[in-house]
N, C-alpha and C. Protein backbone atom coordinates (compact mmCIF):
# COMPACT_ATOMS: atom_id res chain seq x y z
N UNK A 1 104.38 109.95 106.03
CA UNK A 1 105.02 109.29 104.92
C UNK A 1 106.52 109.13 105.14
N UNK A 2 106.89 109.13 106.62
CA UNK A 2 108.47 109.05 107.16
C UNK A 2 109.31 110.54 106.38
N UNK A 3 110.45 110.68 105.48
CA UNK A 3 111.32 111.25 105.14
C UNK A 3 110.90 112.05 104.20
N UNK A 4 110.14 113.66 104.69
CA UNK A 4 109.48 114.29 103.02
C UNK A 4 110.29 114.91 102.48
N UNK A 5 111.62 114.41 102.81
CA UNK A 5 112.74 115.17 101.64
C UNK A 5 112.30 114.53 100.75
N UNK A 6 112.07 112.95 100.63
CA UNK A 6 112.34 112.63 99.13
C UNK A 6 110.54 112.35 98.42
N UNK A 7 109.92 113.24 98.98
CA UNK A 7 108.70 113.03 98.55
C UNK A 7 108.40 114.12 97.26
N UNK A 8 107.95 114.05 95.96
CA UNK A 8 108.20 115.42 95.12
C UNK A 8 107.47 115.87 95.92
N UNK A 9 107.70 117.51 95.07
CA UNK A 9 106.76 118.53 95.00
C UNK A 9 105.09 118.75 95.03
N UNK A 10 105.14 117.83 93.47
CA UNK A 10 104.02 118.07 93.28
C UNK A 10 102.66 116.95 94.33
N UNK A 11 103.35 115.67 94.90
CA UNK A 11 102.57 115.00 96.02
C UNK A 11 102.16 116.03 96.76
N UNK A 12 103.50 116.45 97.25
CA UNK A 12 103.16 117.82 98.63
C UNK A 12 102.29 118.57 98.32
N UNK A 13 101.89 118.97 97.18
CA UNK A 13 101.01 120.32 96.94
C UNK A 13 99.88 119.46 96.85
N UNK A 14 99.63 118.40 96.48
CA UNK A 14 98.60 117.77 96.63
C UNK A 14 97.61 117.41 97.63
N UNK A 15 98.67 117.43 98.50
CA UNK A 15 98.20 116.70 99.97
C UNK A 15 97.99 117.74 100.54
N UNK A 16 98.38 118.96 100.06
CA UNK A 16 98.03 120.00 101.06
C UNK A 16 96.46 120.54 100.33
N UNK A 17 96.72 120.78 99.22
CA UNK A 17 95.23 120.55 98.87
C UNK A 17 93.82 120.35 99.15
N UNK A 18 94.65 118.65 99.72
CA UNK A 18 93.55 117.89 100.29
C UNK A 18 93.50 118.37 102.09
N UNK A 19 93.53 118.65 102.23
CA UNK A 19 93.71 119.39 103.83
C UNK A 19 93.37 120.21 104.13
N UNK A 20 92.87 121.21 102.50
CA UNK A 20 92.07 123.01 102.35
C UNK A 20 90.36 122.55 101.84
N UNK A 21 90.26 121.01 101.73
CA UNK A 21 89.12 120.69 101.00
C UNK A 21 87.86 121.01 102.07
N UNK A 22 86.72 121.65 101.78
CA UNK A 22 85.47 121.98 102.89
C UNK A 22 84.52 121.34 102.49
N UNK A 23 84.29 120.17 103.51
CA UNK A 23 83.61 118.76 102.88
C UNK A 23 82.13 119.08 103.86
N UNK A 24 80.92 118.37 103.39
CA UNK A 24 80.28 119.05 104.70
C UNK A 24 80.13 118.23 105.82
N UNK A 25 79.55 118.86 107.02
CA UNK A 25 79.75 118.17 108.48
C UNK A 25 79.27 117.10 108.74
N UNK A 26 78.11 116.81 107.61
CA UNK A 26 77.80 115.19 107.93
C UNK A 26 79.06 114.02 108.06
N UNK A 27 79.68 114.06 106.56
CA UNK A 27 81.05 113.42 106.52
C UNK A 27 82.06 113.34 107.36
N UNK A 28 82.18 112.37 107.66
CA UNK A 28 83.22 111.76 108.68
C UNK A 28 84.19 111.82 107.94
N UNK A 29 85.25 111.98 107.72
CA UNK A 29 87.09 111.59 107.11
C UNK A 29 88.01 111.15 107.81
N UNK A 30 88.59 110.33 107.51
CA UNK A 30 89.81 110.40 107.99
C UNK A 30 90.49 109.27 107.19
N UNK A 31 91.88 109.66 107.30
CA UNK A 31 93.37 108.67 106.57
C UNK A 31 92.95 107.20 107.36
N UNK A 32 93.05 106.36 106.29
CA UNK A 32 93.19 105.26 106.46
C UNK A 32 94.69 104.59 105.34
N UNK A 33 95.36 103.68 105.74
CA UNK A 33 96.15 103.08 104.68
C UNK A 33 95.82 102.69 103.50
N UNK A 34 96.79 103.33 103.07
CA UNK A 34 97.02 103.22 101.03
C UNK A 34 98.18 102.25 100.62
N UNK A 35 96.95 101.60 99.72
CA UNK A 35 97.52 100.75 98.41
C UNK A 35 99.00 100.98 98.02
N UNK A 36 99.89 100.14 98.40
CA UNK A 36 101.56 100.03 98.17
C UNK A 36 101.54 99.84 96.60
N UNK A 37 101.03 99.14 96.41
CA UNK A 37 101.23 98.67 94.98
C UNK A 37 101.10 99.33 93.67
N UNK A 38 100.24 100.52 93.86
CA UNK A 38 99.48 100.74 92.57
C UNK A 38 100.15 101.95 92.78
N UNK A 39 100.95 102.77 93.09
CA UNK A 39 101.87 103.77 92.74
C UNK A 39 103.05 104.06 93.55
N UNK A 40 103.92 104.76 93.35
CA UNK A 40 104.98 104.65 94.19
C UNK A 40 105.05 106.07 95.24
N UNK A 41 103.52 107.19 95.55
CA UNK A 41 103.15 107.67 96.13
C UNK A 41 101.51 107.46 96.10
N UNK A 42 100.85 107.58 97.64
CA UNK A 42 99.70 107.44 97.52
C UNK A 42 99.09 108.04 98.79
N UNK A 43 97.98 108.60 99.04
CA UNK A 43 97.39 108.88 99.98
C UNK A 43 95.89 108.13 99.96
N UNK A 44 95.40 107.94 100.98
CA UNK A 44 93.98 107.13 100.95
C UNK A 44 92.88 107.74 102.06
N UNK A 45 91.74 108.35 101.59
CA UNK A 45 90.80 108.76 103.00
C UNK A 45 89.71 107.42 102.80
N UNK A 46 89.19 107.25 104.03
CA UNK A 46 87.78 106.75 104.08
C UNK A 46 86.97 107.60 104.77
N UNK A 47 85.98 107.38 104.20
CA UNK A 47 84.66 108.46 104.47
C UNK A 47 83.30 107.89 105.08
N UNK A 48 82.67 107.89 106.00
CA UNK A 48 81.00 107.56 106.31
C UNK A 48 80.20 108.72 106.93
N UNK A 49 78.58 108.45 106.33
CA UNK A 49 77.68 109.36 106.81
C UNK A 49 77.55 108.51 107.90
N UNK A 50 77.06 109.30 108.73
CA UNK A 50 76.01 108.58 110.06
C UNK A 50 75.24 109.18 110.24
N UNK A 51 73.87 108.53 110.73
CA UNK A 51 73.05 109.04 111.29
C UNK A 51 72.68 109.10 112.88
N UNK A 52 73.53 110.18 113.56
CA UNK A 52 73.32 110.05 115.02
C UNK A 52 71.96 110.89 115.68
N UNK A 53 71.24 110.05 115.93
CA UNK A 53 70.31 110.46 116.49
C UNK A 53 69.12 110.50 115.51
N UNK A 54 68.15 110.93 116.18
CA UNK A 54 66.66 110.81 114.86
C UNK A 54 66.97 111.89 113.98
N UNK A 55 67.03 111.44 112.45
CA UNK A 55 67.28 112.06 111.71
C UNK A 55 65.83 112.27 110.61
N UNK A 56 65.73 113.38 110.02
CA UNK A 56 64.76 113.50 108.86
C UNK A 56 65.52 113.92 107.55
N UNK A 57 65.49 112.90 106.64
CA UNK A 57 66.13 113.49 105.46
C UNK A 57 65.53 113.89 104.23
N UNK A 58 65.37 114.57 103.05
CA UNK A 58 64.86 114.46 102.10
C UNK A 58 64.64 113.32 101.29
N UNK A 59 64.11 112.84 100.40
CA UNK A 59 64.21 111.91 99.40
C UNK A 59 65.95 111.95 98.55
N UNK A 60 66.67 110.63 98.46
CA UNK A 60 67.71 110.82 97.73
C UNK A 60 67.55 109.03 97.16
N UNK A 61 68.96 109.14 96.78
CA UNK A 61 68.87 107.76 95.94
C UNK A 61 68.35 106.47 96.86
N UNK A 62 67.19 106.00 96.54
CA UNK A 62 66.80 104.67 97.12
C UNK A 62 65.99 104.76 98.51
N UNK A 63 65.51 106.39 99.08
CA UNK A 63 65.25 106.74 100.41
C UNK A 63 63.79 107.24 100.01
N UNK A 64 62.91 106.83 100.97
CA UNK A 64 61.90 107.36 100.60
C UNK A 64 61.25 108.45 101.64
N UNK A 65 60.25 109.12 101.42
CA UNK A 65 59.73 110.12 101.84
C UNK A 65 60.47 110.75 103.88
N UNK A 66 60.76 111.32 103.99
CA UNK A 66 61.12 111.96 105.14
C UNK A 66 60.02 112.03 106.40
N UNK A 67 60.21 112.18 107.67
CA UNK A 67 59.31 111.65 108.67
C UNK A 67 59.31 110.26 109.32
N UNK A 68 60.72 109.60 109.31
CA UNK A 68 60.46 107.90 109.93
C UNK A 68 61.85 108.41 110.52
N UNK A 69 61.35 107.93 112.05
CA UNK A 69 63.09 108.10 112.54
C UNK A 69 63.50 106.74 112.75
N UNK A 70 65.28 106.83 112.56
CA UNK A 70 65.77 105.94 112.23
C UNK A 70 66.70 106.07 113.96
N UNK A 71 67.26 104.76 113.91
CA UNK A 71 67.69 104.47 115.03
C UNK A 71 69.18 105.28 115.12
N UNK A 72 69.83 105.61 116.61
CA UNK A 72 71.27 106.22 116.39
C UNK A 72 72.40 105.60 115.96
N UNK A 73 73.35 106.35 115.30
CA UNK A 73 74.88 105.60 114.27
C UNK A 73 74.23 104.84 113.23
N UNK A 74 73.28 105.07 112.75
CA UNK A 74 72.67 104.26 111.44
C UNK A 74 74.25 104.30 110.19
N UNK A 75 74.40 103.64 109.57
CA UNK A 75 75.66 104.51 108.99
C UNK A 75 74.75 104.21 107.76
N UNK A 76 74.52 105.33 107.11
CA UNK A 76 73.88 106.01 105.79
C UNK A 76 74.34 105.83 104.43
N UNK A 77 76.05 106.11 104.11
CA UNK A 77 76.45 105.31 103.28
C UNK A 77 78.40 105.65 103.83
N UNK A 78 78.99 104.79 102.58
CA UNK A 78 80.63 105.00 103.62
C UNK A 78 81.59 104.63 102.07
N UNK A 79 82.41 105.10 101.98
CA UNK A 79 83.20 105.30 100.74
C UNK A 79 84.90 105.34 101.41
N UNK A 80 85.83 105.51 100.18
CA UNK A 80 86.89 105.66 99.85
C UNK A 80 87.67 106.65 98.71
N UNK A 81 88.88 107.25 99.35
CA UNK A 81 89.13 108.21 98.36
C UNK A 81 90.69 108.21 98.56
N UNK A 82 91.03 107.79 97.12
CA UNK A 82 92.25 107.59 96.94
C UNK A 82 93.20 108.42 95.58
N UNK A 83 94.31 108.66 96.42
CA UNK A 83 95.01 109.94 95.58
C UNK A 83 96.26 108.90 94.77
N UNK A 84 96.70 108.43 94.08
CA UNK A 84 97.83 108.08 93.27
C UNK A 84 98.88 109.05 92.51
N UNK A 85 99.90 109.25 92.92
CA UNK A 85 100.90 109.51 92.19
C UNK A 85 102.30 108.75 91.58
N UNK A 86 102.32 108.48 90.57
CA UNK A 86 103.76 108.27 89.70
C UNK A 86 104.44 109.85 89.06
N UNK A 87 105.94 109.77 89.52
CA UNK A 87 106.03 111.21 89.00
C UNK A 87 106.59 110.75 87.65
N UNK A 88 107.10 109.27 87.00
CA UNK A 88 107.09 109.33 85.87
C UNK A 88 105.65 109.41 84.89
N UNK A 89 104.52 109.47 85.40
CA UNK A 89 103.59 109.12 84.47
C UNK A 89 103.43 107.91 84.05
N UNK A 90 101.74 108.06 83.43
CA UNK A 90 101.37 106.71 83.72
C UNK A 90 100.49 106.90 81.75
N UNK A 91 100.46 105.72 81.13
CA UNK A 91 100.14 105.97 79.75
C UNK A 91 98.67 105.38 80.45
N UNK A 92 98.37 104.68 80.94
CA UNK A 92 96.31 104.15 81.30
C UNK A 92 96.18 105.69 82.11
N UNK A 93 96.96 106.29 82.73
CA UNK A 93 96.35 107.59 83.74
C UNK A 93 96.09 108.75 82.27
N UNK A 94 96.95 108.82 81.72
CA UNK A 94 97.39 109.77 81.59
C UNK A 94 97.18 111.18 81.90
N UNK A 95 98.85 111.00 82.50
CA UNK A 95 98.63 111.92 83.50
C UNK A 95 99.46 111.22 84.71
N UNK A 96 100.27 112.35 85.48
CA UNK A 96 100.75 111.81 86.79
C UNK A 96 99.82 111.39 87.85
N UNK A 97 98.70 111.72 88.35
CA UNK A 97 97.92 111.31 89.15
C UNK A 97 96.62 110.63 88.54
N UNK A 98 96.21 110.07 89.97
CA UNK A 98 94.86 109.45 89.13
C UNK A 98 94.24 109.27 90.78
N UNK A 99 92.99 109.51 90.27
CA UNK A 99 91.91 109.55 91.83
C UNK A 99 91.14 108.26 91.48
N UNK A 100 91.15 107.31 92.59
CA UNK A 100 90.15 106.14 92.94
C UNK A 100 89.48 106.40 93.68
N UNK A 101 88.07 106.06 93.39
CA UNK A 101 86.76 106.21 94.55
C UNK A 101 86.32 105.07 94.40
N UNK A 102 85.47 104.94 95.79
CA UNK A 102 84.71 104.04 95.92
C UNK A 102 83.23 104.70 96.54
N UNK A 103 81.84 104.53 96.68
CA UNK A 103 81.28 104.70 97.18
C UNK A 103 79.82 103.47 97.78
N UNK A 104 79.50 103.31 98.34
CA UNK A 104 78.76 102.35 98.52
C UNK A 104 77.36 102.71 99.77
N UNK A 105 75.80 102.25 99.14
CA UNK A 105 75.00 103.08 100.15
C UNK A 105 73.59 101.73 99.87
N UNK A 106 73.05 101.78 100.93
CA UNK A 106 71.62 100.69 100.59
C UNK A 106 70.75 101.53 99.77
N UNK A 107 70.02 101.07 99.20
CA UNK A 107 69.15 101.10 98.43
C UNK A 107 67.40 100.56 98.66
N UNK A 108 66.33 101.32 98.80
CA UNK A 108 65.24 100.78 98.81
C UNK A 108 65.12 99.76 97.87
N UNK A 109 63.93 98.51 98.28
CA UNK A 109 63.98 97.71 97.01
C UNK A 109 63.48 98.25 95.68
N UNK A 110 62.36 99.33 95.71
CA UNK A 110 61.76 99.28 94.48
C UNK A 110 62.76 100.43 93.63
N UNK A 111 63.81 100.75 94.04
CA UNK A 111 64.95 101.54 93.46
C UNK A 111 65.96 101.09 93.13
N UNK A 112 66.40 99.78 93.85
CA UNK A 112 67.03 98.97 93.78
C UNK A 112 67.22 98.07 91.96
N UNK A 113 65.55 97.78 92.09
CA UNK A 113 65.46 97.42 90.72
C UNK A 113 64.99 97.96 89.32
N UNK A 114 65.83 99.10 89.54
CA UNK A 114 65.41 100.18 88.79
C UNK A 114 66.85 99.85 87.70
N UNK A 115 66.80 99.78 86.31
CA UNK A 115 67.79 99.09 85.64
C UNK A 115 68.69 100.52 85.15
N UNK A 116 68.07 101.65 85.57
CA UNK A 116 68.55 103.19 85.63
C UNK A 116 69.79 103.54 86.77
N UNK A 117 69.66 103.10 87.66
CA UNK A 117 70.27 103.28 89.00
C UNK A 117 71.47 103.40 88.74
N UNK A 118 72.42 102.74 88.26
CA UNK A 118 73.62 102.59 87.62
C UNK A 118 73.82 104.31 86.82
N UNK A 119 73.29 103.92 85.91
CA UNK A 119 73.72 105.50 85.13
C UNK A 119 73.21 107.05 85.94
N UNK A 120 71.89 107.02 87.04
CA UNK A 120 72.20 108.03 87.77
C UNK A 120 72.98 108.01 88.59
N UNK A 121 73.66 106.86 89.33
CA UNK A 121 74.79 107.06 90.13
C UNK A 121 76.44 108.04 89.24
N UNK A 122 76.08 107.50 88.21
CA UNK A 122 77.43 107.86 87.35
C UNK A 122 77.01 109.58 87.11
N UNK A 123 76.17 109.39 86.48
CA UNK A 123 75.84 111.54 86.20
C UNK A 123 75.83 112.19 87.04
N UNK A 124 75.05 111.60 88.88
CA UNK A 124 75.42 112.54 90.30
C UNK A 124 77.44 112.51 90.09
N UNK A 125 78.46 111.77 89.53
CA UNK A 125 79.54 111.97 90.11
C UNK A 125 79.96 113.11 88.83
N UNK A 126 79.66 113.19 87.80
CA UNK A 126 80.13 113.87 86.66
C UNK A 126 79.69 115.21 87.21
N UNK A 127 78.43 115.18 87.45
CA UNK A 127 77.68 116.92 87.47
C UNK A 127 78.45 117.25 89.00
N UNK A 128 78.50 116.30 89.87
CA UNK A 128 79.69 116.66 91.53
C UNK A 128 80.82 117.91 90.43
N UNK A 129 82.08 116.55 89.62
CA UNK A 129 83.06 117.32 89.46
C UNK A 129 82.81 118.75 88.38
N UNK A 130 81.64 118.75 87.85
CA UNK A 130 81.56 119.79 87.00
C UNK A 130 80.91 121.19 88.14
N UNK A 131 80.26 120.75 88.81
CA UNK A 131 79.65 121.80 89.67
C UNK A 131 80.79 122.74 90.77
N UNK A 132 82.05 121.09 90.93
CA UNK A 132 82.70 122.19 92.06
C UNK A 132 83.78 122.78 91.00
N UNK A 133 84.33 122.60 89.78
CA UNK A 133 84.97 122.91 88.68
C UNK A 133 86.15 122.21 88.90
N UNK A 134 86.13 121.23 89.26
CA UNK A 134 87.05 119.71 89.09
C UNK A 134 87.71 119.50 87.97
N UNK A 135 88.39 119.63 87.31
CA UNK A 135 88.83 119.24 85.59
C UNK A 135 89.48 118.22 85.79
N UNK A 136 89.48 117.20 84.89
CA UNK A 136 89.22 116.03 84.83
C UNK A 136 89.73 115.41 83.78
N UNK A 137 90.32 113.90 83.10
CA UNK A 137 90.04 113.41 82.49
C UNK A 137 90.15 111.84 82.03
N UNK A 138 90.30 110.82 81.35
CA UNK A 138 90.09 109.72 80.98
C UNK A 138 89.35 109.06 82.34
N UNK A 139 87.93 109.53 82.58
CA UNK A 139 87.22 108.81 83.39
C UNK A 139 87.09 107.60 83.10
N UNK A 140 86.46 106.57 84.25
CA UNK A 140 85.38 105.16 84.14
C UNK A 140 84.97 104.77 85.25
N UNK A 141 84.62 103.68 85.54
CA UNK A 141 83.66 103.43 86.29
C UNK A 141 82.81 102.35 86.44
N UNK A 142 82.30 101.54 87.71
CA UNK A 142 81.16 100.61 86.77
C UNK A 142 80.11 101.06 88.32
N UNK A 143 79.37 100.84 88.17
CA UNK A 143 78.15 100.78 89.03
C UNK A 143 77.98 99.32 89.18
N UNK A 144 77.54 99.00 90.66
CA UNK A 144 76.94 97.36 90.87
C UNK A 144 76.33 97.12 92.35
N UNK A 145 74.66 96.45 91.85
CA UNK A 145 74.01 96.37 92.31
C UNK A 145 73.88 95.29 93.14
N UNK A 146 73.49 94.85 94.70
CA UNK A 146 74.35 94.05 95.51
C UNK A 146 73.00 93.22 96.06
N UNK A 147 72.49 92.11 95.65
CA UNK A 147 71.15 91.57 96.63
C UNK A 147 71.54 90.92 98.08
N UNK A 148 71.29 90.92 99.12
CA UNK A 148 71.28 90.48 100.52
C UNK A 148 70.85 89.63 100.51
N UNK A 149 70.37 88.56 100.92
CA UNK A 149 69.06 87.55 101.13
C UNK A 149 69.60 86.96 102.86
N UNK A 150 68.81 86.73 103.20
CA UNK A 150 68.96 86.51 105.05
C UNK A 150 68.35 84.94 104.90
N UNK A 151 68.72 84.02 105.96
CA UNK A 151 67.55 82.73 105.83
C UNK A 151 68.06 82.66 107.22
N UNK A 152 67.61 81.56 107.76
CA UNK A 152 67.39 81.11 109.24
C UNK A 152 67.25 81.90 109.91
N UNK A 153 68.12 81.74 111.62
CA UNK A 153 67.81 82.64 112.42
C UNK A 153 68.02 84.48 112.10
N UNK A 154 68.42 84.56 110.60
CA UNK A 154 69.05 86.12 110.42
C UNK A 154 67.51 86.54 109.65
N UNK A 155 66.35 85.63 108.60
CA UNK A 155 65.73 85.75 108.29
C UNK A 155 64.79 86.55 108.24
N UNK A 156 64.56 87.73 109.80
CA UNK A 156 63.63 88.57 110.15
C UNK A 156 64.36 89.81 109.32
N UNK A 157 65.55 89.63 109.31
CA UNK A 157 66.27 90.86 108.64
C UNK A 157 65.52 91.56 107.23
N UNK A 158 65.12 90.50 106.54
CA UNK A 158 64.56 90.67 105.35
C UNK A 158 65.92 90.96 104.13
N UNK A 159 65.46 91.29 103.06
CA UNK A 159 66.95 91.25 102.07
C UNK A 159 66.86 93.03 101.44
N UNK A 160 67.80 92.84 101.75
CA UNK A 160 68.84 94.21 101.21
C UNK A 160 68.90 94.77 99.78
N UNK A 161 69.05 95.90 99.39
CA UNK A 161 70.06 96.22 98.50
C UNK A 161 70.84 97.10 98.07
N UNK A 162 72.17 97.06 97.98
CA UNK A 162 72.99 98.34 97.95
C UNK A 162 73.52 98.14 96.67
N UNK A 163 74.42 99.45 96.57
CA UNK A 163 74.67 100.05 95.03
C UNK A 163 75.96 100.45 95.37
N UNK A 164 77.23 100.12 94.83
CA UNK A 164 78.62 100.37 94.50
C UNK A 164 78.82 101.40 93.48
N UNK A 165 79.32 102.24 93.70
CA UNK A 165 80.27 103.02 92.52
C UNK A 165 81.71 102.73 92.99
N UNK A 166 81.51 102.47 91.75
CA UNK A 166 83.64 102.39 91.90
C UNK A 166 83.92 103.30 90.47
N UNK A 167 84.56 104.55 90.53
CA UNK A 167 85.07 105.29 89.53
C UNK A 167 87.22 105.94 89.33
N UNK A 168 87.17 106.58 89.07
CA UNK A 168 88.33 106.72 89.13
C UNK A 168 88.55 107.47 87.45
N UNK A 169 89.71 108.51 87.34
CA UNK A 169 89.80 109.90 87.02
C UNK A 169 91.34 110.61 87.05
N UNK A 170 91.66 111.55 86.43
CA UNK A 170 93.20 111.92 86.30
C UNK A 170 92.68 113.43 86.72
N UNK A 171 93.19 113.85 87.41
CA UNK A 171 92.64 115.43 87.63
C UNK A 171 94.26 115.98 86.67
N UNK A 172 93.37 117.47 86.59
CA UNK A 172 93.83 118.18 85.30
C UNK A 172 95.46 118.90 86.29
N UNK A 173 95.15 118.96 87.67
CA UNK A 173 96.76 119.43 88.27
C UNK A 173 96.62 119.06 89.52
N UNK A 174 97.76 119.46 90.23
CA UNK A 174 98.00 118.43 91.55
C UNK A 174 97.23 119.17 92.26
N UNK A 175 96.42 120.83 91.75
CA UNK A 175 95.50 120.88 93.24
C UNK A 175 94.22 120.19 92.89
N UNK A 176 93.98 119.04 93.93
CA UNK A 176 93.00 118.27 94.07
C UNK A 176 92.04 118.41 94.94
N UNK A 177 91.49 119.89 95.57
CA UNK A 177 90.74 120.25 96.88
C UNK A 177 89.50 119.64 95.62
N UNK A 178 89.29 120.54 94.68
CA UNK A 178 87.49 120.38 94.06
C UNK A 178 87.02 119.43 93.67
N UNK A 179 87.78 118.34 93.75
CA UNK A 179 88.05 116.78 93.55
C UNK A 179 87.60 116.04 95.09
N UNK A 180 88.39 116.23 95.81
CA UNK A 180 87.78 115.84 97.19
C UNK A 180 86.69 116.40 97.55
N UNK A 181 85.59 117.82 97.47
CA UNK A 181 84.77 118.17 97.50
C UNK A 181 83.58 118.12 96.91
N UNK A 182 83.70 117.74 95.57
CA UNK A 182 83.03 116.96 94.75
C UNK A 182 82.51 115.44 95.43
N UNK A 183 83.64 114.54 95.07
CA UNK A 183 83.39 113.41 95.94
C UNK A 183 82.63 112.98 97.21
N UNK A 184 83.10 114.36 98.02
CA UNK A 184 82.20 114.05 99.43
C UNK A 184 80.72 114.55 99.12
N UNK A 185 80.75 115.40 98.49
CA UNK A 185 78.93 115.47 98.19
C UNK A 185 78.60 114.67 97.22
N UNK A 186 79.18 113.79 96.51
CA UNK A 186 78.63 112.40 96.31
C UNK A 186 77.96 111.09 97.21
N UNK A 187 79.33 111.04 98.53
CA UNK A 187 79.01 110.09 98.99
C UNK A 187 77.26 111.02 99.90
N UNK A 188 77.67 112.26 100.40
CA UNK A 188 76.01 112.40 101.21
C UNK A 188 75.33 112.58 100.16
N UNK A 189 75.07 112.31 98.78
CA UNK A 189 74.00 112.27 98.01
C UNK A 189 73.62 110.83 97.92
N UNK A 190 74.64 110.14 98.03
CA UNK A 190 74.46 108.52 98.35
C UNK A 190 73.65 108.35 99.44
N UNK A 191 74.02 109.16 100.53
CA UNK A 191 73.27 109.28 101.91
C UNK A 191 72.10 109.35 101.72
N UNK A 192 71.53 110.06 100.89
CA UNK A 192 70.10 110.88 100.93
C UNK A 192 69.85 111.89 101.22
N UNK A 193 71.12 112.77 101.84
CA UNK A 193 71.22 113.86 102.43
C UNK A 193 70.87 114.89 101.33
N UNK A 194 69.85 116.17 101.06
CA UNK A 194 69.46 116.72 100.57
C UNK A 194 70.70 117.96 100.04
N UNK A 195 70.66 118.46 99.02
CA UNK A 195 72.09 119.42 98.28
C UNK A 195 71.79 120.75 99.29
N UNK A 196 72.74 121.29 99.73
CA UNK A 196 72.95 122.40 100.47
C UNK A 196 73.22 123.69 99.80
N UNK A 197 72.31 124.82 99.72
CA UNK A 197 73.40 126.15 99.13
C UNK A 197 74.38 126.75 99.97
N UNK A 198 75.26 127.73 99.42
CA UNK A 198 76.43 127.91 100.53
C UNK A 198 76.17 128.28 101.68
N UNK A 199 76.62 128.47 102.54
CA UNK A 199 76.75 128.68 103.36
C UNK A 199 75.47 128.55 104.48
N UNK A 200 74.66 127.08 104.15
CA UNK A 200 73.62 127.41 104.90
C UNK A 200 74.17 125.80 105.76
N UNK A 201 73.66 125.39 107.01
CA UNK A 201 73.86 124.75 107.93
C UNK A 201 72.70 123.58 107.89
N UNK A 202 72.74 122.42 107.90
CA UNK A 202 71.59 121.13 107.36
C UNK A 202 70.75 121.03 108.59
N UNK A 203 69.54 121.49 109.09
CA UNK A 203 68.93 121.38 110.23
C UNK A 203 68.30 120.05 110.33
N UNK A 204 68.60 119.15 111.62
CA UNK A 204 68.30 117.74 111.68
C UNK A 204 66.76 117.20 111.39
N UNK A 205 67.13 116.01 110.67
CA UNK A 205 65.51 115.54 109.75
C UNK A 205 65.55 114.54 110.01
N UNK A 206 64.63 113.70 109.81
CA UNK A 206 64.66 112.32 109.95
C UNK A 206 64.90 111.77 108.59
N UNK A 207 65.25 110.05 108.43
CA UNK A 207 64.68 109.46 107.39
C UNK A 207 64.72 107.82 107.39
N UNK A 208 64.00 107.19 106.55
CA UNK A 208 63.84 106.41 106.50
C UNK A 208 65.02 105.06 106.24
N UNK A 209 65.66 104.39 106.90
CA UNK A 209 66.87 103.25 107.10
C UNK A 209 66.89 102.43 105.73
C-alpha cells in the first residue's frame, strides 16, 4: 500500500487479522487489486476451489451423489473478498468498515431450478458468520441464478447453471480473521466440499463436475 505511515491504525490491525485467518487447504487465496473508488482504504482477496486430480466429494449445493471422477484443475467454485475502510465512517455502512463478497459456483440443473436456491445460499452465509462468531451488521445481498445455453459448434457442451451470491456486511471491529473464515467455508460449501470438524484433514473424494 506504498507509505504505511499514513495508513490508520485501525486498517493495519485489520490486515493483520486477515493474515491470522485459517482458511481450509482446499482454498486457494491470494491479493488481487482493490476497488479505488469505493473507499479511501481497501484490501481485496480472490479465492478458487480446484479440483486437482480425481476427486470424491460429498453432496453440496447443486452436486450430486459422490463416486464420478472429475477431470484435473476442474475449478469447483471461485469468489471475492473485499475489506473497505473509511476512517470517517460511512452512514449506508454504518460503521467504518464494510466487507464485500462475491461468490459464484455451477449448479446441477435440477437444483438449479429450485426457486429455494437463493435463500439457502443466503442462510449457508449467515449460519458461516454465526458459527465462526463473526459479529456483524446491516447485512444484504441478492442471490442470482445464471442459464448457459451453447448452440453451434459449442452445442455438445450442453447448458449450464450457476448461482451468484453477492453479499456484503459491517463487521462489529477491525479484527476481521472470523469474517474471512467464515467466508472461505462458504465459498467450499459452494464447492460441495463436505463441513470439516477441527482439526481433522479432508481425505481425497471424487465428485461429480
Amino acid at each position: 500500500m506504498g507509505d504505511l505511515s499514513q495508513v490508520p491504525p485501525d486498517f493495519l490491525k485489520a490486515l493483520g487479522s486477515l493474515r491470522r485467518a485459517q482458511c481450509r487447504p482446499e482454498l486457494h487465496l491470494n491479493e488481487i487489486p482493490a476497488p479505488a473508488r469505493l473507499a479511501p482504504f481497501a484490501v481485496s482477496l480472490g479465492a478458487e476451489v480446484l479440483a486437482s486430480g480425481p476427486l470424491a466429494l460429498d453432496e453440496g449445493l447443486g452436486h450430486g451423489p459422490s463416486g464420478i471422477v472429475i477431470p484435473e484443475q476442474t475449478e469447483l467454485a471461485t469468489g471475492r473478498f473485499i475489506l473497505l475502510h473509511d476512517p470517517e465512517g460511512s452512514a449506508v455502512w454504518n460503521g467504518t468498515f464494510r466487507i464485500v463478497t462475491y461468490i459464484r459456483a455451477e449448479l446441477e440443473p435440477d437444483m438449479g431450478n429450485d426457486e429455494l436456491v437463493g435463500s439457502v445460499a443466503w442462510t449457508w452465509l449467515v449460519e458461516a458468520l454465526q458459527e465462526h462468531g463473526a459479529g456483524y451488521s446491516s447485512a444484504g445481498g441478492t442471490a442470482t441464478r445464471i442459464l448457459s445455453e451453447s448452440y453451434g459448434t459449442l452445442a455438445g457442451r450442453g447448458d449450464a447453471i450457476d448461482i451468484e451470491l453477492r453479499a456484503s456486511w459491517t463487521p462489529d471491529s477491525a479484527d476481521v480473521q472470523a469474517h474471512l473464515e467464515a467466508w472461505s467455508d462458504m465459498v467450499c460449501t459452494f464447492a460441495g466440499l463436505p463441513p470439516l470438524p477441527d482439526g481433522v484433514t479432508p481425505l481425497p473424494r471424487m465428485r461429480r463436475s
